[in-house]
Protein backbone atom coordinates (compact mmCIF):
# COMPACT_ATOMS: atom_id res chain seq x y z
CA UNK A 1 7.16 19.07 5.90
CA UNK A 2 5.40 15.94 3.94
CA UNK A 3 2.62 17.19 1.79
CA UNK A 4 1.04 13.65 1.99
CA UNK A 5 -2.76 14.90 1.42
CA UNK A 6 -1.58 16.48 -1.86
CA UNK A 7 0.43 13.57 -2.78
CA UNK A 8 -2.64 11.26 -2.35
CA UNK A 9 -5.14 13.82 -3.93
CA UNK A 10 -2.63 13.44 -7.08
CA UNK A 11 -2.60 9.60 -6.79
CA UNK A 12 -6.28 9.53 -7.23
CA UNK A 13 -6.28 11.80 -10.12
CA UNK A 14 -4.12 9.16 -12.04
CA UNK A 15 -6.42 6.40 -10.61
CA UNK A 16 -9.84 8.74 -12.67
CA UNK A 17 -7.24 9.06 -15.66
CA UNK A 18 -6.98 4.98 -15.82
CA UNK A 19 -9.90 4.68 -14.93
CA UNK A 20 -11.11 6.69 -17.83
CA UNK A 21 -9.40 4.86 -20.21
CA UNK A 22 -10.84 0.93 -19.09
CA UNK A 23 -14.46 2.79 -19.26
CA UNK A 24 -13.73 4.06 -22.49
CA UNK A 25 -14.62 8.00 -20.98
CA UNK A 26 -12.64 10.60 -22.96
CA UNK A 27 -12.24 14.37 -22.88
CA UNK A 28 -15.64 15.89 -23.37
CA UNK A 29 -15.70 19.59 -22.17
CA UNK A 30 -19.50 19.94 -22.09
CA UNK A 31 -18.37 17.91 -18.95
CA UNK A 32 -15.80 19.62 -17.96
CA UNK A 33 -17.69 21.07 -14.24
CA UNK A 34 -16.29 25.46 -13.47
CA UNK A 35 -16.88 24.77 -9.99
CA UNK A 36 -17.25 22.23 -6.92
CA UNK A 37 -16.90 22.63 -3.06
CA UNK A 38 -14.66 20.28 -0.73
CA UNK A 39 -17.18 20.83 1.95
CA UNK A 40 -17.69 17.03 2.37
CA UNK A 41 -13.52 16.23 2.20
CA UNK A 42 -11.27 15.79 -0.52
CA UNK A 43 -13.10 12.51 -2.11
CA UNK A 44 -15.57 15.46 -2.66
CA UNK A 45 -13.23 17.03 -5.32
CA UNK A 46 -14.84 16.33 -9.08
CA UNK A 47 -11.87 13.56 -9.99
CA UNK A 48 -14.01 13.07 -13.47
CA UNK A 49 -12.79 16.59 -14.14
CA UNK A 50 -9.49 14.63 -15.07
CA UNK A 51 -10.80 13.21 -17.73
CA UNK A 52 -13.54 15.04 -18.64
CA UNK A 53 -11.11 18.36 -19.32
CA UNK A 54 -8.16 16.51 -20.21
CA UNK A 55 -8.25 13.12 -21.47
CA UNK A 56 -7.55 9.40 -20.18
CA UNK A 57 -4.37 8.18 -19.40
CA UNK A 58 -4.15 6.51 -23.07
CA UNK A 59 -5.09 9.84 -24.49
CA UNK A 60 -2.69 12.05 -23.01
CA UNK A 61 0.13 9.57 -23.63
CA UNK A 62 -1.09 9.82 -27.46
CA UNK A 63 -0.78 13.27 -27.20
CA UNK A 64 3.14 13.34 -26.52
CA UNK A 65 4.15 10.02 -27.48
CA UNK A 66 3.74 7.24 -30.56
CA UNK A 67 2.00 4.45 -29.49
CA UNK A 68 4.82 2.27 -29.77
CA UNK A 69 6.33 3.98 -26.49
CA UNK A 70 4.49 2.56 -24.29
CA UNK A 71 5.81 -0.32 -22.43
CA UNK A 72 4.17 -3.18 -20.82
CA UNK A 73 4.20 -2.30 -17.55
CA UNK A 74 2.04 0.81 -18.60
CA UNK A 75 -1.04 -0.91 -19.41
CA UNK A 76 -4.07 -1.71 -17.47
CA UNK A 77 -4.40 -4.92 -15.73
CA UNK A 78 -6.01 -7.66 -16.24
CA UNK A 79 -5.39 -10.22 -13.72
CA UNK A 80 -1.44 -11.19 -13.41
CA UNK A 81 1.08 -10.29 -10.64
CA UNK A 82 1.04 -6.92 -9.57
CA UNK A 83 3.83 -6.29 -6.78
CA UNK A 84 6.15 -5.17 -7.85
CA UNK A 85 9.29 -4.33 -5.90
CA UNK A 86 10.24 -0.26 -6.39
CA UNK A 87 14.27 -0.50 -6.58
CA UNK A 88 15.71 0.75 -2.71
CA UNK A 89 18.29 2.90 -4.25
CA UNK A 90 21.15 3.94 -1.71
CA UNK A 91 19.52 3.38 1.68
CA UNK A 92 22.68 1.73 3.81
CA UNK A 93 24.72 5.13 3.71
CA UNK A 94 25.34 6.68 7.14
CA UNK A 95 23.01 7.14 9.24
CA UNK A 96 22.55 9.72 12.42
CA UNK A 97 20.47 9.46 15.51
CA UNK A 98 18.57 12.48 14.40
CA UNK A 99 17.58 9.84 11.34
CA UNK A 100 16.03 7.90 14.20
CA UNK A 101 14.48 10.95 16.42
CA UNK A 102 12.53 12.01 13.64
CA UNK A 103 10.83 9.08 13.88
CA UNK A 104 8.75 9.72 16.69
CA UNK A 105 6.35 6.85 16.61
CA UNK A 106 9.52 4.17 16.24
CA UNK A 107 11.31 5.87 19.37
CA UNK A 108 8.00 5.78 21.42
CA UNK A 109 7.11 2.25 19.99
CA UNK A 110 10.74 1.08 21.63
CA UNK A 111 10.15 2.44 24.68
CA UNK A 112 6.91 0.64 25.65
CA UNK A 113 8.77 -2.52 23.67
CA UNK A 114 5.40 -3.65 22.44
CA UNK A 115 3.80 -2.93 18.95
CA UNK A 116 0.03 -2.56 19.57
CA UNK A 117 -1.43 -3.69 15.96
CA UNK A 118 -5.23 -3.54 15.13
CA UNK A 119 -6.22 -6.61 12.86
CA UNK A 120 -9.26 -6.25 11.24
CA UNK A 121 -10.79 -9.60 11.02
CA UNK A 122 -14.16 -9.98 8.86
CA UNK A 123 -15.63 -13.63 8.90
CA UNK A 124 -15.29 -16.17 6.36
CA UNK A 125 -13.32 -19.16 5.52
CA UNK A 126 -11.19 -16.83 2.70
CA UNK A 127 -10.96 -13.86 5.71
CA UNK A 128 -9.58 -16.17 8.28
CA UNK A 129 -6.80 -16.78 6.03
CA UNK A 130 -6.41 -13.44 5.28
CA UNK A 131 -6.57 -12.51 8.88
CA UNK A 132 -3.66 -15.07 9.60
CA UNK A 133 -1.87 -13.51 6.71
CA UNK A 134 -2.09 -9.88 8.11
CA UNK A 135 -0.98 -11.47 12.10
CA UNK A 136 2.28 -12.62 10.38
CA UNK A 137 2.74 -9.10 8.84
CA UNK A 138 2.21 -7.65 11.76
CA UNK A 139 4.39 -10.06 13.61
CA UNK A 140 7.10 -9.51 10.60
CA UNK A 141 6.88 -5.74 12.12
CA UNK A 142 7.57 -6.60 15.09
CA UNK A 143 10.59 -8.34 14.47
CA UNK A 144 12.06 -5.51 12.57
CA UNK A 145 11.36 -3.09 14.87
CA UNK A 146 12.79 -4.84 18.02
CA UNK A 147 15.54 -6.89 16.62
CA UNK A 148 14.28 -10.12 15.69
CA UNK A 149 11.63 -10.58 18.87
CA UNK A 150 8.24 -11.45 16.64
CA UNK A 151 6.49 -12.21 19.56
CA UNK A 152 6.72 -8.37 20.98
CA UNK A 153 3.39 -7.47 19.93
CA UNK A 154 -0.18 -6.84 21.41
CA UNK A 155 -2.41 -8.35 18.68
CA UNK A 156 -6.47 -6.29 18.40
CA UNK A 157 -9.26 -8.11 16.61
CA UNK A 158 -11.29 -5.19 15.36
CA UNK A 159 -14.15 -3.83 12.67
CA UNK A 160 -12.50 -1.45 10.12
CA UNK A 161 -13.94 0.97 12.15
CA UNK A 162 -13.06 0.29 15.39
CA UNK A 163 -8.97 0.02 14.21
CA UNK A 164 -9.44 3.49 12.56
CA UNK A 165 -10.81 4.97 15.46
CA UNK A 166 -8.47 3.53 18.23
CA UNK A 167 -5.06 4.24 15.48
CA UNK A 168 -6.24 7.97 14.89
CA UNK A 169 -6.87 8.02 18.99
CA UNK A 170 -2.92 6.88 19.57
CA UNK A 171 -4.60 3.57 20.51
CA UNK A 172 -3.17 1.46 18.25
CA UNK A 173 0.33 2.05 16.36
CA UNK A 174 -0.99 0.54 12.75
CA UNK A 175 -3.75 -1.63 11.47
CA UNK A 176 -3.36 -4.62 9.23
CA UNK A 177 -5.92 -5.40 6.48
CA UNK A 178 -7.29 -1.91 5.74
CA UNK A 179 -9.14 -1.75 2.22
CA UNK A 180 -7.88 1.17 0.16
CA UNK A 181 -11.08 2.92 -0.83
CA UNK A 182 -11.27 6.65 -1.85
CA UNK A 183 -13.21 8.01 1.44
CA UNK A 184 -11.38 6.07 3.77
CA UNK A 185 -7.88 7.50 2.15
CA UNK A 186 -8.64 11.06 1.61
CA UNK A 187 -10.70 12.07 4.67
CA UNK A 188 -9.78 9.89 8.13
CA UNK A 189 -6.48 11.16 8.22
CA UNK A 190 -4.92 7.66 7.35
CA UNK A 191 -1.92 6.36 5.08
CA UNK A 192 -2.43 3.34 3.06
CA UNK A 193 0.68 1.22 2.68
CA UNK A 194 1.66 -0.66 -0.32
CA UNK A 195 -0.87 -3.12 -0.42
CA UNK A 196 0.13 -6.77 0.53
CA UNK A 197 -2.94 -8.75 -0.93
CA UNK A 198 -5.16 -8.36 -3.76
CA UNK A 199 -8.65 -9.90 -3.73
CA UNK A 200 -10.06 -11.12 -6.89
CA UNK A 201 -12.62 -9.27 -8.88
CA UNK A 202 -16.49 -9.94 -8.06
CA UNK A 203 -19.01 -8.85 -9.82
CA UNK A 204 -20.47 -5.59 -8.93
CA UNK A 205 -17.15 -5.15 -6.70
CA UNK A 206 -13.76 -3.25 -7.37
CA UNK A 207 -10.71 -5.12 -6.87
CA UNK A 208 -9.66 -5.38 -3.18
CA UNK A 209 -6.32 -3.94 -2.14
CA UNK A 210 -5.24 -4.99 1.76
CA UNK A 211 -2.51 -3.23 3.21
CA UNK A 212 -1.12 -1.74 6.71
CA UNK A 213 -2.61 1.38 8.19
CA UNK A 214 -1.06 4.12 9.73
CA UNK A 215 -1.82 7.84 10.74
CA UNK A 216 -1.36 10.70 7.65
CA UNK A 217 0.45 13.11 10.51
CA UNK A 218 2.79 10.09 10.97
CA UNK A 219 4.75 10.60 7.65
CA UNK A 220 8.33 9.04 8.91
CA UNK A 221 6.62 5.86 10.44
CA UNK A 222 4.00 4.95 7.17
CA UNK A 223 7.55 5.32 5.67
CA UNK A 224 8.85 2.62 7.33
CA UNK A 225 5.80 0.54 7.50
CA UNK A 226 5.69 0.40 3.94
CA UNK A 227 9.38 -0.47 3.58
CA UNK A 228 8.82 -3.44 5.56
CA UNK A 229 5.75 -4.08 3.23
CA UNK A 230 8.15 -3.33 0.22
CA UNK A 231 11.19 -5.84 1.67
CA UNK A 232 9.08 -9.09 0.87
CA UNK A 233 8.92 -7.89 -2.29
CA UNK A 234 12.51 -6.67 -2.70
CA UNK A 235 13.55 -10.30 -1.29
CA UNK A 236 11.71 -12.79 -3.78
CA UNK A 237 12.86 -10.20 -6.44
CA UNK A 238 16.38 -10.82 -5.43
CA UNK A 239 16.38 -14.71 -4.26
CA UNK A 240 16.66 -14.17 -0.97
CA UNK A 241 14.76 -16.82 1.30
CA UNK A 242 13.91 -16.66 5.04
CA UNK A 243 16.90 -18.36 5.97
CA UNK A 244 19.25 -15.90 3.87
CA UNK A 245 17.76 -13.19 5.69
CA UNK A 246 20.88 -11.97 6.96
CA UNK A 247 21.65 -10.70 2.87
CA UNK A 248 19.22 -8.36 2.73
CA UNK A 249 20.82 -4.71 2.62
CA UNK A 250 21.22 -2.51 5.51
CA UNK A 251 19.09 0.42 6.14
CA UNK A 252 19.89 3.81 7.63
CA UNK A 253 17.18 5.85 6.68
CA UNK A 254 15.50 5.13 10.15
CA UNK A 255 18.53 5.61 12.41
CA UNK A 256 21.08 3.17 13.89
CA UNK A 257 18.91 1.38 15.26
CA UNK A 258 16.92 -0.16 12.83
CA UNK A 259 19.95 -0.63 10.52
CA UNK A 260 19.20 -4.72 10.73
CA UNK A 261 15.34 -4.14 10.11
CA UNK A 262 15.08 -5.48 7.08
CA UNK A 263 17.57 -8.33 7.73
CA UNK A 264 15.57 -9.37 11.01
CA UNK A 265 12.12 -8.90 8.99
CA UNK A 266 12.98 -11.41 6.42
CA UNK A 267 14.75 -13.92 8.71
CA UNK A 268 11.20 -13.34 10.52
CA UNK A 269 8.60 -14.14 7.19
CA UNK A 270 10.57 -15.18 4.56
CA UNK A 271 9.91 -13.68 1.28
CA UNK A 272 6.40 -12.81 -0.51
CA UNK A 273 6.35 -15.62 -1.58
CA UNK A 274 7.23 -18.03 1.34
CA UNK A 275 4.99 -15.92 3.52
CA UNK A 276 1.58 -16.17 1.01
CA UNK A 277 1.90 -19.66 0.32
CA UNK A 278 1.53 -20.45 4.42
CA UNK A 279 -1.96 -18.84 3.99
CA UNK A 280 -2.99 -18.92 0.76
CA UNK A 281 -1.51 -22.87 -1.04
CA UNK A 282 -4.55 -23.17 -2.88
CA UNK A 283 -3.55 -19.86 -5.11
CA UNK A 284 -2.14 -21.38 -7.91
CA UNK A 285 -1.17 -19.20 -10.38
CA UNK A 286 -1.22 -16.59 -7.23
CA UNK A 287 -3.02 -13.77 -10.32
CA UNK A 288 -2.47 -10.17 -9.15
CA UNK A 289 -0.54 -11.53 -6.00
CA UNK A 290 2.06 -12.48 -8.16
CA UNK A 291 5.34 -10.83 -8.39
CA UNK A 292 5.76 -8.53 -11.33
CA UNK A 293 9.56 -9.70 -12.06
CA UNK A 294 11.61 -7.51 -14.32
CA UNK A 295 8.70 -5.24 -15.17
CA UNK A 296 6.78 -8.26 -17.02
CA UNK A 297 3.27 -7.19 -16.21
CA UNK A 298 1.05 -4.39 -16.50
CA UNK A 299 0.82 -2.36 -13.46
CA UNK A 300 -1.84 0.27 -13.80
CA UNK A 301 -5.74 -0.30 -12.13
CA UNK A 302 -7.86 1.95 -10.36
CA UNK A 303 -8.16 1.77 -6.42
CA UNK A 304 -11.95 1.07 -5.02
CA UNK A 305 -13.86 4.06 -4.91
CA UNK A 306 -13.17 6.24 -7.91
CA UNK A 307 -15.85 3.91 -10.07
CA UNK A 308 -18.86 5.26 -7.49
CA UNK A 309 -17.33 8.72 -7.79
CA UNK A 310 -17.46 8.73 -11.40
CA UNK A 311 -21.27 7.51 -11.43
CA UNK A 312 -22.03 10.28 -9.00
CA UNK A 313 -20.51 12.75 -11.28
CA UNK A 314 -21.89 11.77 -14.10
C-alpha cells in the first residue's frame, strides 16, 4: 500500500521547519504543546511543534553539520527558478501488463478514450493566461495517455470547489490549476502534483503554487500525472525541443502501453520552456518559473497555509 497521507503530513512538517527558519522562530520548549486533537483533520496537527521542540531547518542542520555543508540548493528562496527536474533514474526497463493493471484509473481512462479534466478558471487578464496554460497541460495529458491524440479530452470550466467535488465524485479524472494550500492537501482526500506555475509574491499573500489534481486513493495515477508534469522539466533540462520529442526516454513503469508517453507528451507541448512562453512572453526573467539547471538555485519555501497555522498556534 502507498502511505500518501503520512508522506504529505511529513512534507508539511519540513515546510513549518523552513518556515521557521525565514521567520526567525527557533526551538523554545515553553512552546513546545503535550497535547492536540486531529478532530478537525490533519492540518489540525500542531506543525509549530516542529520547531517549537526541535529547531528550524537551519538549526538542526547546525546541529550535525558545519555550516560550510550546506549547498545552494538548500537555502530558502528568494525569487529565481525553482523547477527543478528530479533525475528519472531507470524507468525504460521491462515492463508487464500487471505494470499497467495497477493502474486502474489509466485502464478505465482508455476505455472511455476521453480524459475528462476540470480547469479551474478564476477571472482576470493574468488567470486567463493561466487558464490557457493549464488547457495545454491538460491537453499535453491527453496526448500521452492516448498516443499522441491531444484533442481526446472533455475540457470543465469550474470553481476550485466545484473540480474538487466532481474529481473526489469520479466526475472528473484530474483538475488543472489547483492551489497547494495546507487544508485543501491534508483533508479532501486530494494529491497535489508537482506544481507547474508559481505566482509571484503579494503582499499579505503566500506564494502561489498551481499544479494538477488528482484523488489521494489514486496513488498509481497522481504518479503518472506528475511524471508528465516532471517530463517538461526533464526535457528543457536535457535540450530536447517539441520537435525532438521522439528522444525523450521510454517509460515502463505504467505498462506497455504508455511506454511512448513521454515521447508523445513532448512532441505534444514542447518543453517548459516552449510551453510557458506561449502564455506567459511577457515573463522575462521567468523568476521562480525558471528552471533550476544543475542545482543552481535554492529550492526550499514553504507551501500556502503553514504561515496561518503558525499564527493560530502561536
Amino acid at each position: 500500500t502507498h502511505d500518501t497521507e503520512w508522506s504529505d503530513i511529513m512534507n508539511w512538517v519540513i515546510y513549518s521547519l523552513i518556515y521557521g527558519e525565514i521567520q526567525g522562530l527557533q526551538q523554545d520548549l515553553t512552546r513546545c504543546q503535550q497535547s492536540f486533537s486531529t478532530r478537525e483533520g490533519y492540518s489540525a496537527l500542531p506543525f509549530a511543534n516542529a520547531v517549537y521542540c526541535v529547531g528550524n531547518y537551519g538549526e538542526i542542520l547546525s546541529r550535525d553539520f558545519d555550516d560550510a555543508i550546506r549547498s545552494e540548493i538548500n537555502e530558502i528562496n528568494k525569487g529565481t527558478g525553482m523547477h527543478y527536474c528530479i533525475p528519472f533514474g531507470e524507468i525504460g526497463g521491462p515492463g508487464t501488463e500487471d505494470d499497467m493493471f495497477l493502474n486502474t484509473t489509466l485502464v478505465s481512462i482508455q476505455a472511455t478514450s476521453e480524459l475528462r479534466c476540470g480547469v479551474i478558471a478564476p477571472d482576470g487578464v493574468f488567470e486567463r493566461n493561466l487558464t490557457k496554460f493549464g488547457l495545454d497541460y491538460c491537453r499535453t495529458m491527453a496526448a500521452a495517455i492516448f498516443y499522441g491524440k491531444s484533442d481526446a479530452v472533455e475540457i470543465f470550466f469550474e470553481s476550485d470547489e466545484q473540480a474538487y467535488t466532481a474529481l473526489l465524485a469520479r466526475d472528473l479524472d484530474v483538475v488543472v490549476g489547483g492551489k497547494i494550500d495546507m487544508v485543501n492537501d491534508l483533508d479532501l482526500g486530494l494529491t497535489f502534483s508537482t506544481p507547474y506555475f508559481i505566482s509571484d509574491q503579494l503582499e499579505f499573500q503566500d506564494v502561489g503554487f498551481y499544479s494538477f489534481v488528482t484523488r489521494k486513493d489514486d496513488f498509481m495515477f497522481s504518479l503518472f500525472v506528475d511524471t508528465i508534469v516532471l517530463s517538461t522539466f526533464y526535457a528543457y533540462d536535457n535540450g530536447i525541443a517539441k520537435e525532438e520529442g521522439f528522444e525523450m526516454p521510454l517509460i515502463s513503469i505504467f505498462g506497455p502501453d504508455m511506454l511512448w508517453a513521454l515521447r508523445d507528451a513532448i512532441s505534444f507541448s514542447g518543453n517548459y520552456v516552449e510551453l510557458f512562453r506561449q502564455h506567459f512572453p511577457q515573463y522575462h526573467p521567468p523568476g521562480r518559473n525558471g528552471l533550476n539547471k544543475d542545482s543552481a538555485n535554492p529550492q526550499f519555501l514553504p507551501r500556502p497555509g503553514i504561515s496561518s497555522h503558525f499564527n493560530r498556534l502561536l
